[in-house]
N, C-alpha and C. Protein backbone atom coordinates (compact mmCIF):
# COMPACT_ATOMS: atom_id res chain seq x y z
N UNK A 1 8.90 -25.84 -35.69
CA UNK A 1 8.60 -25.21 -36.97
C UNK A 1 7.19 -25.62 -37.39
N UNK A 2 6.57 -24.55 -38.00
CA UNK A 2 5.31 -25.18 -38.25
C UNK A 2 5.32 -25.79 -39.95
N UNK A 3 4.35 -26.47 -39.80
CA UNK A 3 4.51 -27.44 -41.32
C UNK A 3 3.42 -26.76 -41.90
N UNK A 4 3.11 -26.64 -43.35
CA UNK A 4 2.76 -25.96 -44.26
C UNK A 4 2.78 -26.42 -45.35
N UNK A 5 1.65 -26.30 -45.98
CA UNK A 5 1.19 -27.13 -47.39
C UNK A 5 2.41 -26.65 -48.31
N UNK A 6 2.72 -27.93 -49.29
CA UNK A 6 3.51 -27.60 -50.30
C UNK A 6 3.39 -26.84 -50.57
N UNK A 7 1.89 -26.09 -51.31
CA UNK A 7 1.76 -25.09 -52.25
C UNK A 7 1.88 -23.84 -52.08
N UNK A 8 2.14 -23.91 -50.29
CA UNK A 8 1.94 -22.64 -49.80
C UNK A 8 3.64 -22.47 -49.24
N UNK A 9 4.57 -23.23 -49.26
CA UNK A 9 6.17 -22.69 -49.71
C UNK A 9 6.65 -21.78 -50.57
N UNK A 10 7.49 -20.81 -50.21
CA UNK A 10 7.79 -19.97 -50.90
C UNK A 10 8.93 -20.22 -51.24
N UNK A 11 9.77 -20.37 -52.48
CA UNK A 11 11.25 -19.97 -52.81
C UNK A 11 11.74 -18.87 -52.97
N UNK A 12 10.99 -17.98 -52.89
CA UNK A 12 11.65 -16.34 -52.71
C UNK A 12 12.27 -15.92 -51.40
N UNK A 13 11.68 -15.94 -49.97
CA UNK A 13 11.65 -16.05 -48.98
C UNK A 13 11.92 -17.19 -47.93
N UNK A 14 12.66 -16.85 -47.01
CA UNK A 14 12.70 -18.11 -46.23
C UNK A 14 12.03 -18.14 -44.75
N UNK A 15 11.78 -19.33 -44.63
CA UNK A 15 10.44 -18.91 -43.22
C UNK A 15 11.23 -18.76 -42.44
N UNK A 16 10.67 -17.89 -41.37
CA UNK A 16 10.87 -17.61 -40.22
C UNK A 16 11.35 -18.77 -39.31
N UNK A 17 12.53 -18.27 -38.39
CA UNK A 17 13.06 -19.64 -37.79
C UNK A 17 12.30 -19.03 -36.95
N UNK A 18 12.15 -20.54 -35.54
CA UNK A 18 12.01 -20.82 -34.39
C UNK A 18 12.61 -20.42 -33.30
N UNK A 19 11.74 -19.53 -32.19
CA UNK A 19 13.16 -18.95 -30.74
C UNK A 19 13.07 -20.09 -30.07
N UNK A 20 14.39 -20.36 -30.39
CA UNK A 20 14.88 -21.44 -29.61
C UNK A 20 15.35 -21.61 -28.14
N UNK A 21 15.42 -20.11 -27.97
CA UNK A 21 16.67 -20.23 -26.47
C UNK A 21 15.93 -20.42 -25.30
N UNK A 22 14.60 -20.94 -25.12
CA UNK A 22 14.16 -21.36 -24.19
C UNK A 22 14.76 -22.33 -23.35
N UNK A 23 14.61 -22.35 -22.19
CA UNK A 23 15.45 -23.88 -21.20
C UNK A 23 14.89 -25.24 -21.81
N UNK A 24 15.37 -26.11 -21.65
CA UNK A 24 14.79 -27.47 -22.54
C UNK A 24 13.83 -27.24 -23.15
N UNK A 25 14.04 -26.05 -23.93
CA UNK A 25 13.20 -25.76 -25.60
C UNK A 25 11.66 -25.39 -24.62
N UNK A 26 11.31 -24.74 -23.72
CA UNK A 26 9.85 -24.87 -23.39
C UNK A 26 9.62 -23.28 -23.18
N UNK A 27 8.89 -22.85 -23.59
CA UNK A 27 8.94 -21.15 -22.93
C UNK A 27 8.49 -21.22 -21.93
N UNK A 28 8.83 -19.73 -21.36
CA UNK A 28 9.00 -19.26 -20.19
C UNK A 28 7.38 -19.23 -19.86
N UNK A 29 6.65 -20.33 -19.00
CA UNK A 29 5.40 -19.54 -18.83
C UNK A 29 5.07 -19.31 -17.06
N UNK A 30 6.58 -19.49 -16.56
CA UNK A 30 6.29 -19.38 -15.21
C UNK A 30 8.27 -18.25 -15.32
N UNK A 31 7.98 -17.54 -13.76
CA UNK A 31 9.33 -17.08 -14.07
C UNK A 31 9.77 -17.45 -12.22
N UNK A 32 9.14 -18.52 -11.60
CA UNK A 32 9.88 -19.04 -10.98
C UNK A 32 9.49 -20.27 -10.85
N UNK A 33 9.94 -21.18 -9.98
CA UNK A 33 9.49 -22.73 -9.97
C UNK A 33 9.62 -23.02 -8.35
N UNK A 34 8.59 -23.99 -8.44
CA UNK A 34 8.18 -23.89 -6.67
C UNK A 34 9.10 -26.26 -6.49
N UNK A 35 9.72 -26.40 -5.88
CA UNK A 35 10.46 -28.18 -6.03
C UNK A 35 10.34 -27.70 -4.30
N UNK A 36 9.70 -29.16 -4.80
CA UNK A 36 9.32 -30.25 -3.06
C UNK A 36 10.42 -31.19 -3.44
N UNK A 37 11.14 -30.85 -2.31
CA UNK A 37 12.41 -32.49 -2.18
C UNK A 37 12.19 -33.05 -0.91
N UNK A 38 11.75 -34.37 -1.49
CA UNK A 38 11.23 -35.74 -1.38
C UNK A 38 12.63 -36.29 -0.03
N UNK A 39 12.44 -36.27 1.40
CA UNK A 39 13.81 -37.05 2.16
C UNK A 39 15.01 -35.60 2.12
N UNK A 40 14.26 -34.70 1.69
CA UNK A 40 15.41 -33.33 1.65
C UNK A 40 16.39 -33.40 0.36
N UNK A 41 16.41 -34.35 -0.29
CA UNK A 41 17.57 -34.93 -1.14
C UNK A 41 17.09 -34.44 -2.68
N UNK A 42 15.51 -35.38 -2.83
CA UNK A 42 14.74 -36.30 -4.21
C UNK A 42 13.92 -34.99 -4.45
N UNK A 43 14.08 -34.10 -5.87
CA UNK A 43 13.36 -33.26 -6.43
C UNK A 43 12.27 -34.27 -6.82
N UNK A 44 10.63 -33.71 -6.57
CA UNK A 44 9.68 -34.23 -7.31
C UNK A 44 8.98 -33.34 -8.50
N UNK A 45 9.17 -34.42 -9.17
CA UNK A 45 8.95 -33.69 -10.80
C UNK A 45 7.84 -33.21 -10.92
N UNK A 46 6.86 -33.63 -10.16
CA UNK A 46 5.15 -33.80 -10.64
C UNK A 46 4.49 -32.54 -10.25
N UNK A 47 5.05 -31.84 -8.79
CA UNK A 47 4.78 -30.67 -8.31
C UNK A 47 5.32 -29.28 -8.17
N UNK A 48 5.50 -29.16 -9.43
CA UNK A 48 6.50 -27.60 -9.65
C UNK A 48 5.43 -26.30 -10.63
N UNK A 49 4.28 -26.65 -10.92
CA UNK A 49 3.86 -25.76 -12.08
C UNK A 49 3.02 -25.00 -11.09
N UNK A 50 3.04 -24.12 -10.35
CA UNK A 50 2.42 -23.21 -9.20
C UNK A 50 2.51 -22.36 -10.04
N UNK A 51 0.93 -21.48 -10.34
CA UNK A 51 0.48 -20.07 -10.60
C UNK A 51 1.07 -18.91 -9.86
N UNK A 52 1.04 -19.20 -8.68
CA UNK A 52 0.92 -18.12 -7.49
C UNK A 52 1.67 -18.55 -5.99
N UNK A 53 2.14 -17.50 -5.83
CA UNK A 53 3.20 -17.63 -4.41
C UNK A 53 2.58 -16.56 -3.77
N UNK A 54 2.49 -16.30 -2.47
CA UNK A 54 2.26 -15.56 -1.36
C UNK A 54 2.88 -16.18 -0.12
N UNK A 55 2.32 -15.17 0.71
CA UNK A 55 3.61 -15.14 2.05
C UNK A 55 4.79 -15.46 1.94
N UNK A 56 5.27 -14.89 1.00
CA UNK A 56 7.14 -15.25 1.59
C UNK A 56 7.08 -13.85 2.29
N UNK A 57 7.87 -14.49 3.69
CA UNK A 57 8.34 -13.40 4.24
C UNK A 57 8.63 -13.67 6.33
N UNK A 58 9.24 -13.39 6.62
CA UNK A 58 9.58 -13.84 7.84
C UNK A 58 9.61 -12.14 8.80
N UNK A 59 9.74 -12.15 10.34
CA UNK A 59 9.84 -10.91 11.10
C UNK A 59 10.14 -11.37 12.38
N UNK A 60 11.17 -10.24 12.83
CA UNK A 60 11.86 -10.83 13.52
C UNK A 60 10.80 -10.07 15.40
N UNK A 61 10.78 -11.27 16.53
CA UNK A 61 9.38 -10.63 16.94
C UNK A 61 10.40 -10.00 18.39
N UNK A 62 9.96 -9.15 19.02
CA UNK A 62 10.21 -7.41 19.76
C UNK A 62 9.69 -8.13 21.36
N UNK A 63 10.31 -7.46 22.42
CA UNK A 63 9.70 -7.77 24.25
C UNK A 63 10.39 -6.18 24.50
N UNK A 64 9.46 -5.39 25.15
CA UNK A 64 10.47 -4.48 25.62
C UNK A 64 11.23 -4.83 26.83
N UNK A 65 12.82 -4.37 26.74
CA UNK A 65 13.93 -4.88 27.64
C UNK A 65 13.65 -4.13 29.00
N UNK A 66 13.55 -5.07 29.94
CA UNK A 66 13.11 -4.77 31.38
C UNK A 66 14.25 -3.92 31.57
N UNK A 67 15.55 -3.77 31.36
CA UNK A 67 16.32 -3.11 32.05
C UNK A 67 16.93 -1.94 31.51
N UNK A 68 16.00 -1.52 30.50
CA UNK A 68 16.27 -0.05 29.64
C UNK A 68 15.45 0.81 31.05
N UNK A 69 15.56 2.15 30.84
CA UNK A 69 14.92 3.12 31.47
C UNK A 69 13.75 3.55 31.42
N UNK A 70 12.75 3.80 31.89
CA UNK A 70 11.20 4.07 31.27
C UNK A 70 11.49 5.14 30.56
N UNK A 71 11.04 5.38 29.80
CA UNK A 71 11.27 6.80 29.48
C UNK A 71 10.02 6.63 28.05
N UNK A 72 10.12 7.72 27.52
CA UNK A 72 8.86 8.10 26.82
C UNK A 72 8.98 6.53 25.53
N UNK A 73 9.90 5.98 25.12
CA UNK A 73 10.30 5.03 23.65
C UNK A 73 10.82 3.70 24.77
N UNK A 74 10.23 2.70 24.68
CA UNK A 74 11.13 1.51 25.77
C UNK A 74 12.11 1.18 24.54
N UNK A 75 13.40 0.81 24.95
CA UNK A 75 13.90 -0.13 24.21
C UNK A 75 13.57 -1.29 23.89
N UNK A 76 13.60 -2.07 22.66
CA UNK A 76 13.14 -3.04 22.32
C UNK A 76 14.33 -4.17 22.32
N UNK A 77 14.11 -5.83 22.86
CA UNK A 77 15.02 -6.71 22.59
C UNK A 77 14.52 -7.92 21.58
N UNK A 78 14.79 -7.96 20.89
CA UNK A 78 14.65 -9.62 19.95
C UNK A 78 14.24 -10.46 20.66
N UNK A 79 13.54 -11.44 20.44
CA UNK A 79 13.02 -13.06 21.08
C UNK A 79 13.00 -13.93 20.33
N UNK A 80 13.14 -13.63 18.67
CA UNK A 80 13.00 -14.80 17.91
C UNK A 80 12.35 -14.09 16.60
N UNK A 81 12.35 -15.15 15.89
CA UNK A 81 11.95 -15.23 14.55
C UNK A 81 10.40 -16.00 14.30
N UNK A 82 9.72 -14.95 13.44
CA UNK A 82 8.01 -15.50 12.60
C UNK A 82 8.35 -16.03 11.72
N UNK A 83 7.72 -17.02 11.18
CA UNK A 83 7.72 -17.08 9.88
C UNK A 83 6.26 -16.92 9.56
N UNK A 84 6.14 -16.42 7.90
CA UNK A 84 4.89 -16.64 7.33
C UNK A 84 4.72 -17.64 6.87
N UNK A 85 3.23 -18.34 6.84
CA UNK A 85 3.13 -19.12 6.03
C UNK A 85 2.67 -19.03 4.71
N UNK A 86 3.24 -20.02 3.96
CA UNK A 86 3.75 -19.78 2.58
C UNK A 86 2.17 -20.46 2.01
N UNK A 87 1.68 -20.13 1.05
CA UNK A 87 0.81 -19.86 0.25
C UNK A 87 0.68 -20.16 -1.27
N UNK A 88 1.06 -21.27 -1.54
CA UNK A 88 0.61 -22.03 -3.80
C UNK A 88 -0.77 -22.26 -3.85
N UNK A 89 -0.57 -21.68 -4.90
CA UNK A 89 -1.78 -22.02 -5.81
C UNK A 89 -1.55 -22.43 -7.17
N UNK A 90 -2.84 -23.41 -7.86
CA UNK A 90 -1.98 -24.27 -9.07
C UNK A 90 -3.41 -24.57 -9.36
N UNK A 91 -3.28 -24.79 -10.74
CA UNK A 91 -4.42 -25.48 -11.31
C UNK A 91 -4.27 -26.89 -10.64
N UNK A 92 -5.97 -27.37 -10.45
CA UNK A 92 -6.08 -28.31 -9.80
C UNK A 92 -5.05 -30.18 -10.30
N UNK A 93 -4.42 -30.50 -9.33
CA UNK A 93 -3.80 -31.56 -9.94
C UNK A 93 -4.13 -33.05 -9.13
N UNK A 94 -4.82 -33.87 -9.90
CA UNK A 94 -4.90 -35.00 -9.12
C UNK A 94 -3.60 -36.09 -8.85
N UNK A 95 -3.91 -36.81 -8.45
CA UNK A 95 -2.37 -37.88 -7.66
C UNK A 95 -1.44 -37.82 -7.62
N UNK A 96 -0.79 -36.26 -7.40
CA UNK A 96 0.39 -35.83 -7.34
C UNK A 96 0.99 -36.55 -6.41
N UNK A 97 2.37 -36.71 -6.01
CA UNK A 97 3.26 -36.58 -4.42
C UNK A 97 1.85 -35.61 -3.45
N UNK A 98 1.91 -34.30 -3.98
CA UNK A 98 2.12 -33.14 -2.74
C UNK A 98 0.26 -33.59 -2.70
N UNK A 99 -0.38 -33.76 -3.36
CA UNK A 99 -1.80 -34.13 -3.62
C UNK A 99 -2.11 -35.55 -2.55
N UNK A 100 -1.13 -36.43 -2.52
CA UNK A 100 -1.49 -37.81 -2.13
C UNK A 100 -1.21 -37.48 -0.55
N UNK A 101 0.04 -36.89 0.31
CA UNK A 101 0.54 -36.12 1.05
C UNK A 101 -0.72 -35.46 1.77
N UNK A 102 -1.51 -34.58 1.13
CA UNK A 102 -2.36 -33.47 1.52
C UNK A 102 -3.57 -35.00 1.94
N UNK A 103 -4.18 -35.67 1.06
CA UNK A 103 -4.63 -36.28 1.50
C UNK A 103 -4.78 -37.15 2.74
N UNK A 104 -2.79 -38.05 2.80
CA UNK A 104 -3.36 -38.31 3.86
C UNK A 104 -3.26 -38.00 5.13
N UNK A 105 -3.53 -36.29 5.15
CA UNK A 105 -2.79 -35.33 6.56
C UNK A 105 -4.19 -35.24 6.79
N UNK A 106 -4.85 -35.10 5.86
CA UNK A 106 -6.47 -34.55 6.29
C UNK A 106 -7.18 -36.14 6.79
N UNK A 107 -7.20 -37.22 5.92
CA UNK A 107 -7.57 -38.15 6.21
C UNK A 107 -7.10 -39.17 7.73
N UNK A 108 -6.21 -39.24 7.99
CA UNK A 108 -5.15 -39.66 8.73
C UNK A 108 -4.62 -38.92 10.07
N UNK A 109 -4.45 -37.69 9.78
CA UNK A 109 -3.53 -36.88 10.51
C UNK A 109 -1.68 -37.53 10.62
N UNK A 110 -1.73 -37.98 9.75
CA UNK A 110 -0.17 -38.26 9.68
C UNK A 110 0.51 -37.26 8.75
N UNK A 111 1.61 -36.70 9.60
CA UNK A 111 2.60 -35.52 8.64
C UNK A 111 3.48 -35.93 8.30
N UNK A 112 3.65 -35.34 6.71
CA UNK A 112 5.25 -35.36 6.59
C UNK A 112 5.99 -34.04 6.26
N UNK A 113 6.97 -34.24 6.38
CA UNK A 113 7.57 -32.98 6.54
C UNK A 113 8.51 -32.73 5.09
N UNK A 114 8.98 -32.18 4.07
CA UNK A 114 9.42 -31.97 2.81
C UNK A 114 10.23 -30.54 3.11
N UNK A 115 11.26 -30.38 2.36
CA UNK A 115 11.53 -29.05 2.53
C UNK A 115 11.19 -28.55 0.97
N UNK A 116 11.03 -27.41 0.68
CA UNK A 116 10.89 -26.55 -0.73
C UNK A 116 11.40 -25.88 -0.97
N UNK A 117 12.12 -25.77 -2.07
CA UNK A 117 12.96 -24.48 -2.77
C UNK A 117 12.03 -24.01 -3.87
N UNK A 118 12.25 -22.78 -3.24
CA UNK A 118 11.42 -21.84 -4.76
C UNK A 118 12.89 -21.06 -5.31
N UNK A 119 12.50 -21.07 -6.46
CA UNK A 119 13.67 -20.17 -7.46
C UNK A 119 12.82 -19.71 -8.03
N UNK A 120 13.46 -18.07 -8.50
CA UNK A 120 13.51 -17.08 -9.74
C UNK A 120 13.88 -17.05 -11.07
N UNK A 121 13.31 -16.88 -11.44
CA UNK A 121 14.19 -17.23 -12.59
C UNK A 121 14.16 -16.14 -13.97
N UNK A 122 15.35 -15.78 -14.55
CA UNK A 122 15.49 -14.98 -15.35
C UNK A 122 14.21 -14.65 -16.64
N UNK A 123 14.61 -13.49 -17.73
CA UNK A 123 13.65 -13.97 -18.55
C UNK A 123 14.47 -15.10 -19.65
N UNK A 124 15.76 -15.31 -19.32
CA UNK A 124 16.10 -16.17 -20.12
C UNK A 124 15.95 -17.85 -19.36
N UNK A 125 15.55 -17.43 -18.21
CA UNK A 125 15.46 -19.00 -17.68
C UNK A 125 16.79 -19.10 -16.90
N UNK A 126 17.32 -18.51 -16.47
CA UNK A 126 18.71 -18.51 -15.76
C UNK A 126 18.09 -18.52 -14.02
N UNK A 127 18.62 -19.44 -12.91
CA UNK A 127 18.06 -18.77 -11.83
C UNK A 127 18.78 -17.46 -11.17
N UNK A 128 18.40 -16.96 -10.66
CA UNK A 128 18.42 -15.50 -9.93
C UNK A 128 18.26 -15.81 -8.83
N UNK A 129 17.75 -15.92 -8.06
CA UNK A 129 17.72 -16.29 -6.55
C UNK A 129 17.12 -17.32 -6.04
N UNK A 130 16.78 -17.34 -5.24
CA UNK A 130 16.62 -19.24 -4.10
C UNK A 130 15.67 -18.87 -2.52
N UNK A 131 15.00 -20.02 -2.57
CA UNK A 131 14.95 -19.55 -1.19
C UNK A 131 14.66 -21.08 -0.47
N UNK A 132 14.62 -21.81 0.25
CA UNK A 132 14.70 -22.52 1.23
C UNK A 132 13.54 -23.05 2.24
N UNK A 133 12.98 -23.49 2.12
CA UNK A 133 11.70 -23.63 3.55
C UNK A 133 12.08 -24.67 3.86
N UNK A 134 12.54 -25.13 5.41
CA UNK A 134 12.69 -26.11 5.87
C UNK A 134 11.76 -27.21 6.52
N UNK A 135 11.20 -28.31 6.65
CA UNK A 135 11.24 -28.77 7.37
C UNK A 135 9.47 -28.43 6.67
N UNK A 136 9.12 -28.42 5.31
CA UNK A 136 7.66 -27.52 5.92
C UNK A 136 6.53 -29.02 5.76
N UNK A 137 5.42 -28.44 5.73
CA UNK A 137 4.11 -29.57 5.53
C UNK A 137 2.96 -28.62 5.38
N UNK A 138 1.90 -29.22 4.99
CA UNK A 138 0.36 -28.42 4.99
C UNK A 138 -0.41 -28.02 6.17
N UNK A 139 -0.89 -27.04 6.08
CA UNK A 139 -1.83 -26.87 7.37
C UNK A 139 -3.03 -26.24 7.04
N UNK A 140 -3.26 -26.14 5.57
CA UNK A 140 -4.62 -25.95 5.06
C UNK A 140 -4.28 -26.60 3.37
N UNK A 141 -5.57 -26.74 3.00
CA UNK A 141 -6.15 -26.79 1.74
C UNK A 141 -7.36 -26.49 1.14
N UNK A 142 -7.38 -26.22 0.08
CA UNK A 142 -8.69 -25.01 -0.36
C UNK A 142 -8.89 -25.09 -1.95
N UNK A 143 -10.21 -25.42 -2.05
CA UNK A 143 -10.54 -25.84 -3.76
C UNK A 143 -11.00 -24.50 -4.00
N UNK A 144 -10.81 -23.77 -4.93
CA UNK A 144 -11.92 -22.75 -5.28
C UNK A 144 -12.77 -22.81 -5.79
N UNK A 145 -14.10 -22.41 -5.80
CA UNK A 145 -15.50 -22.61 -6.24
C UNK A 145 -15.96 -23.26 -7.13
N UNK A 146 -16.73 -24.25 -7.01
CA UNK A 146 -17.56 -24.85 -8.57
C UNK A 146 -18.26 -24.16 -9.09
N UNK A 147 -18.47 -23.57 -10.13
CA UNK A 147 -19.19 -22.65 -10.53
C UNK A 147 -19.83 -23.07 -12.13
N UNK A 148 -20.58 -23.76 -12.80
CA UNK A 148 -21.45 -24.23 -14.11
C UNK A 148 -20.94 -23.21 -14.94
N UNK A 149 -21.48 -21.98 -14.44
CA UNK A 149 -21.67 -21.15 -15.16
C UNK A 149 -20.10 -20.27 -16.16
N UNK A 150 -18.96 -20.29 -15.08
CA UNK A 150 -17.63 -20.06 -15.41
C UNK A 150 -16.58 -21.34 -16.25
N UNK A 151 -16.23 -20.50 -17.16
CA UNK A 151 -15.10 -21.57 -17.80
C UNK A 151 -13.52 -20.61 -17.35
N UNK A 152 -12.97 -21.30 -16.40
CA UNK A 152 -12.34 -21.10 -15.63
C UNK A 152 -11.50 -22.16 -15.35
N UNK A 153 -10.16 -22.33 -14.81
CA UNK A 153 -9.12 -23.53 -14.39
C UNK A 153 -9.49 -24.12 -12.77
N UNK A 154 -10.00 -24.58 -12.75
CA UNK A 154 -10.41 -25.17 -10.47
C UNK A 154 -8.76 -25.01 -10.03
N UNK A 155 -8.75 -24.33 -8.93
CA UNK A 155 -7.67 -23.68 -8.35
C UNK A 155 -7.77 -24.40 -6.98
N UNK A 156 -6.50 -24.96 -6.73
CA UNK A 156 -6.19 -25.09 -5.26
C UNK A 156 -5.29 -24.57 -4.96
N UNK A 157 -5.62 -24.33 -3.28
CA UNK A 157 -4.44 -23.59 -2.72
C UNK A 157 -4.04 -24.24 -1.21
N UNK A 158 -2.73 -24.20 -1.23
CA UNK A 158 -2.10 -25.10 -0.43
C UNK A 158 -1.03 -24.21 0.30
N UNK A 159 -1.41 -24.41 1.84
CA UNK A 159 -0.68 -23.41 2.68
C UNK A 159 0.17 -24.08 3.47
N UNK A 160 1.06 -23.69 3.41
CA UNK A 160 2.24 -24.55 4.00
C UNK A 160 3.12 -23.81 5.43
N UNK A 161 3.40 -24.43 6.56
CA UNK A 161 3.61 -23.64 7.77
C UNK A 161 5.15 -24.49 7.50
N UNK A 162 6.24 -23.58 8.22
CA UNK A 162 7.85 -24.51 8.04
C UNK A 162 8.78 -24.28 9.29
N UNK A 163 9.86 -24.72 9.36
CA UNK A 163 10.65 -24.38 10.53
C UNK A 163 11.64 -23.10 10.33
N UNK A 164 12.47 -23.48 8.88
CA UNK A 164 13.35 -22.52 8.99
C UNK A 164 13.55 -21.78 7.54
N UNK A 165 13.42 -20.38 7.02
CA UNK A 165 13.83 -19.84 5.87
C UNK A 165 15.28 -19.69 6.07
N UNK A 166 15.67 -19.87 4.73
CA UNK A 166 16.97 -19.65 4.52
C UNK A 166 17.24 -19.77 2.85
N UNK A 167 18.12 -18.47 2.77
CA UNK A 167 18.37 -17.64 1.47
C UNK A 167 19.59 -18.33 0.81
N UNK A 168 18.94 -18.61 -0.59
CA UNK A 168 20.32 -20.40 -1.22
C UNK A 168 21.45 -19.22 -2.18
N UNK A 169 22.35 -19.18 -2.06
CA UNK A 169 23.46 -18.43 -2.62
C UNK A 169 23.47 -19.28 -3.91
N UNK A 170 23.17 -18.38 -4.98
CA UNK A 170 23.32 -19.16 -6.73
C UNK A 170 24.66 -18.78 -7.33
């Protein structure tokens, strides 16, 4: 509620309440949430406020089957599964988990591996769907431009390669 000079209370009228029905009272300013669990288990709190998602999406990859007939269309057989790699972006965050992590893959070359659930989430904040990346880690990172001249948020983007998608039943 906002506070307001005595003088400026009205007893005729009553103020306007507060929308409350936000999830732990916060509005909606994301409508999904990106959780790195820590050992597969441990949600980390510190790395969930992602702007932007890209590459979700997997395809399943084609050999034509030696023992179809030539003919003008070969038949096609399955060999396996692509995945894309998955793609956040976030206003820049220093000494995160996923920040300290990125560091020391580039510094080091030591990986770790985290899995991530991204959820949907309603406009009431309810989740709607799930999705799963197994097993994933970084395989790029990317500051976007310094620029003097722009008042702008510094954007990183963090690309993540994984083993296995899989769709979380809510």
């Amino acid at each position: 509620m906002v506070h307001q000079p005595f003088a400026l209370i009205s007893m005729v009228s009553p103020h306007p309440t507060e929308v409350t029905c936000y999830p732990l009272g916060l509005p909606m300013t994301h409508r999904f949430g990106v959780t790195f669990l820590l050992a597969g288990l441990i949600p980390n709190p510190l790395d969930i406020r992602f702007t932007e998602i890209s590459g979700l999406g997997a395809k399943i990859t084609t050999t034509n089957d030696p023992c179809s007939a030539p003919t003008l269309s070969a038949s096609k057989i399955p060999t396996g599964i692509e995945y894309n790699e998955l793609t956040l972006r976030r206003g820049l965050v220093m000494l995160s988990p996923v920040s300290k992590q990125v560091e020391t893959i580039f510094r080091s070359f030591k990986f770790f591996r985290s899995d991530v659930l991204i959820t949907v989430f309603s406009e009431l904040g309810v989740p709607t769907g799930a999705w799963m990346f197994n097993e994933a880690f970084p395989v790029e990172w990317q500051l976007a431009d310094l620029n003097a001249m722009e008042e702008s948020v510094l954007v990183e983007s963090l690309v993540l390669a994984y083993s296995r998608l899989r769709w979380v039943t809510l």
